[in-house]
C-alpha atoms as a PDB file:
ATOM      1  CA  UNK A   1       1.309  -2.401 -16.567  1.00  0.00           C
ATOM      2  CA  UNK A   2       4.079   0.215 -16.190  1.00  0.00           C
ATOM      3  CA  UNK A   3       6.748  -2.306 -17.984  1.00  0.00           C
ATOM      4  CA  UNK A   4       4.270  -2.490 -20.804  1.00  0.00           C
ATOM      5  CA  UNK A   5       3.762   1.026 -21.611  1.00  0.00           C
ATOM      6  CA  UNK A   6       0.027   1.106 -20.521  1.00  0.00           C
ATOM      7  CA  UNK A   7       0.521   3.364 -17.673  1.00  0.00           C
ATOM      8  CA  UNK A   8       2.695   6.111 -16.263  1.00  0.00           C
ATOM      9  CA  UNK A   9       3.460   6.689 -12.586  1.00  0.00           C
ATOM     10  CA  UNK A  10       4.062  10.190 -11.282  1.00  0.00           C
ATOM     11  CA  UNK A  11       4.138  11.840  -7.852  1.00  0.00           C
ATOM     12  CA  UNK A  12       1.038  13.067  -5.717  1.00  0.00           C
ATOM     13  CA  UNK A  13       1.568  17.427  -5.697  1.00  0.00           C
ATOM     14  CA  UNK A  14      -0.053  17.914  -2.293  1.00  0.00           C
ATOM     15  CA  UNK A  15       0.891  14.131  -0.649  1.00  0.00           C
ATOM     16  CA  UNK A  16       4.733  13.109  -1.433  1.00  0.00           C
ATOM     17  CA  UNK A  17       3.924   9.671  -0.161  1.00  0.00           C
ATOM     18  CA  UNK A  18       0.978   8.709  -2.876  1.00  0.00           C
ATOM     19  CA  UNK A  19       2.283   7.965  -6.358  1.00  0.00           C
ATOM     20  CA  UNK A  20      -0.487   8.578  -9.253  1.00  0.00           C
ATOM     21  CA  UNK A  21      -1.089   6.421 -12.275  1.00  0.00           C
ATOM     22  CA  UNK A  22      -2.286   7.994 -15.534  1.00  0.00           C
ATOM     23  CA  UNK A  23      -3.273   5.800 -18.524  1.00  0.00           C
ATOM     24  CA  UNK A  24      -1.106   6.205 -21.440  1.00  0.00           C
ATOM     25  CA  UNK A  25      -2.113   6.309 -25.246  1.00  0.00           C
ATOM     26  CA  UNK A  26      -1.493   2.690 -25.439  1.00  0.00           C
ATOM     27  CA  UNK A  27      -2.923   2.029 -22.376  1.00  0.00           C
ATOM     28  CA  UNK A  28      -6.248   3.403 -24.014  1.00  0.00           C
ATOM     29  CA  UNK A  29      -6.076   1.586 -26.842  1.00  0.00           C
ATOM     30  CA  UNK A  30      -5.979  -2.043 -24.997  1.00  0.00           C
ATOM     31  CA  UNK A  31      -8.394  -0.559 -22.793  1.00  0.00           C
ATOM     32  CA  UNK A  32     -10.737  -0.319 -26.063  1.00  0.00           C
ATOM     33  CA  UNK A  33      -9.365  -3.234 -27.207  1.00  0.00           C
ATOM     34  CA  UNK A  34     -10.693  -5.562 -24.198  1.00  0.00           C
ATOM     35  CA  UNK A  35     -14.204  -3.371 -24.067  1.00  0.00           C
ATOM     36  CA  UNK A  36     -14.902  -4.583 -27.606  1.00  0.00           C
ATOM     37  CA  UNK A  37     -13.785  -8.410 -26.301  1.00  0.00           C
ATOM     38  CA  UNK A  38     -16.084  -8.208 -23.588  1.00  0.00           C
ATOM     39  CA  UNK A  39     -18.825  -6.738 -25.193  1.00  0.00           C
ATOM     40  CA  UNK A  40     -18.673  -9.356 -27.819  1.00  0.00           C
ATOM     41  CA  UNK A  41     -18.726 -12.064 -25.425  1.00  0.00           C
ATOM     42  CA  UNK A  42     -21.404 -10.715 -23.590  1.00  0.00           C
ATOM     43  CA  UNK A  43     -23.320 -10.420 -27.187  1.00  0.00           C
ATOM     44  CA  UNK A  44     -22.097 -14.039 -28.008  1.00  0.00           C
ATOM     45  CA  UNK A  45     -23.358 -15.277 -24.706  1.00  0.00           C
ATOM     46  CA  UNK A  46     -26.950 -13.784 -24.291  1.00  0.00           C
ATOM     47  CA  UNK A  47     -27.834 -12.749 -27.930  1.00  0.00           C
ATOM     48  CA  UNK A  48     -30.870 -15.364 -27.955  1.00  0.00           C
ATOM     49  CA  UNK A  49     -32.122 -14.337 -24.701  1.00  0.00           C
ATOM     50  CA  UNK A  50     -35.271 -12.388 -24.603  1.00  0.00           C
ATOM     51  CA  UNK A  51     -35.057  -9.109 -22.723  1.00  0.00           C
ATOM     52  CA  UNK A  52     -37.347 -10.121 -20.075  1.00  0.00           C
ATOM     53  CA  UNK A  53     -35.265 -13.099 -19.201  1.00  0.00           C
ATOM     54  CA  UNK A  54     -32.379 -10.616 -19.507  1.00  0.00           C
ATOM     55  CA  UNK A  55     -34.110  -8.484 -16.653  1.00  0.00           C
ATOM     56  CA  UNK A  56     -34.759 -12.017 -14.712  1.00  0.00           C
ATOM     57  CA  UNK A  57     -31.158 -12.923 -14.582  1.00  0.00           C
ATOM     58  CA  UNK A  58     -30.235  -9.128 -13.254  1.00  0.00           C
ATOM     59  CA  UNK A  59     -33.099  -9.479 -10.243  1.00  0.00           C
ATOM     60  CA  UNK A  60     -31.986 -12.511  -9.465  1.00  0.00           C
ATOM     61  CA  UNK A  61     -27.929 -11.450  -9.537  1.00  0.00           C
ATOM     62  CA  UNK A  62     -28.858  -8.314  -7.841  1.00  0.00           C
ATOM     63  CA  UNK A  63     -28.525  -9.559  -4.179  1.00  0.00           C
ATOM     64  CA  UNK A  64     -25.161 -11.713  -4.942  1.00  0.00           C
ATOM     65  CA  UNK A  65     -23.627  -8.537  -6.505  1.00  0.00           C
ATOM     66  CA  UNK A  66     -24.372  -6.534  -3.934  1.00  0.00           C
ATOM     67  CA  UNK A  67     -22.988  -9.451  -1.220  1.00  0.00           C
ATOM     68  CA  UNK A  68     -19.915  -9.555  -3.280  1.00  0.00           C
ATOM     69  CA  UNK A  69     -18.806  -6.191  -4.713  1.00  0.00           C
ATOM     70  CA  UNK A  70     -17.737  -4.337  -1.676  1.00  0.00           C
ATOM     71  CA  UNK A  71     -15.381  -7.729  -0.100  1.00  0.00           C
ATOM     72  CA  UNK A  72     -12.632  -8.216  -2.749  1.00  0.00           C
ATOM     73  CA  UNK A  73     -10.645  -5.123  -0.657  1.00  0.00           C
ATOM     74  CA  UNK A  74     -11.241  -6.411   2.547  1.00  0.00           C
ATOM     75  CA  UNK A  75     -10.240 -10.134   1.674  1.00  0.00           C
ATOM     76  CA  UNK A  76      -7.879  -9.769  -1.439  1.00  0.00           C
ATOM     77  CA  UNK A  77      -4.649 -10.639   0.989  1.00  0.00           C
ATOM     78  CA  UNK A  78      -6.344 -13.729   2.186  1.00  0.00           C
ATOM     79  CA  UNK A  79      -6.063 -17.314   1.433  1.00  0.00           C
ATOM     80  CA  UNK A  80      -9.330 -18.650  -0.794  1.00  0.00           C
ATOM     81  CA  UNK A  81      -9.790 -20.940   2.483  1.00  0.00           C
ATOM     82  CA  UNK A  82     -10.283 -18.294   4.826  1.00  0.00           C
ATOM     83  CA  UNK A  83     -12.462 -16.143   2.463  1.00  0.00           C
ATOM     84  CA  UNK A  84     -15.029 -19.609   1.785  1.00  0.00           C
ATOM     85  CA  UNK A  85     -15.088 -20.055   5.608  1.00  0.00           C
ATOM     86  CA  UNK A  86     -16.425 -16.262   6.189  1.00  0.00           C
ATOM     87  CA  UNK A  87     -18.539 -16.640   3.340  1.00  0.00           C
ATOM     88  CA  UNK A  88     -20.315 -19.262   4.735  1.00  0.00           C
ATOM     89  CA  UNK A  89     -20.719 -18.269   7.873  1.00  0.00           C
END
């Protein structure tokens, strides 16, 4: 992301050893770029869905996102075997 211009790196002021990332101009713009992607997908994908089966689909996702969001950290540097084995058990 640095190499492409979307962010720039700069020093922590109180902790030397962090390094900081700040978004740059262009890095906003793809950043808008991609929202309006998604967004459009998303619309694509569920625009003939009623909003009560819209509210089904989130009760019924709610327990696998909550499973799911907080592991990607604490398995990221692991192989996908590993990760399905834990998952499982």
């Amino acid at each position: 992301m640095k190499k492409k211009g979307l962010v720039t790196e700069f020093d922590d002021e109180q902790d030397k050893r962090v390094k900081r990332l700040k978004v740059t101009a262009k890095g906003e713009q793809t950043l808008m770029k991609a929202k309006d992607r998604v967004l459009k997908v998303a619309n694509m994908m569920l625009h003939d869905m009623s909003d009560d089966d819209k509210r089904l689909c989130l009760q019924l996702l709610k327990p696998v996102n909550s499973r799911f969001s907080g592991m990607y950290q604490k398995q990221k540097n692991k192989p996908f075997e590993d990760i399905y084995q834990e998952n499982l058990s």
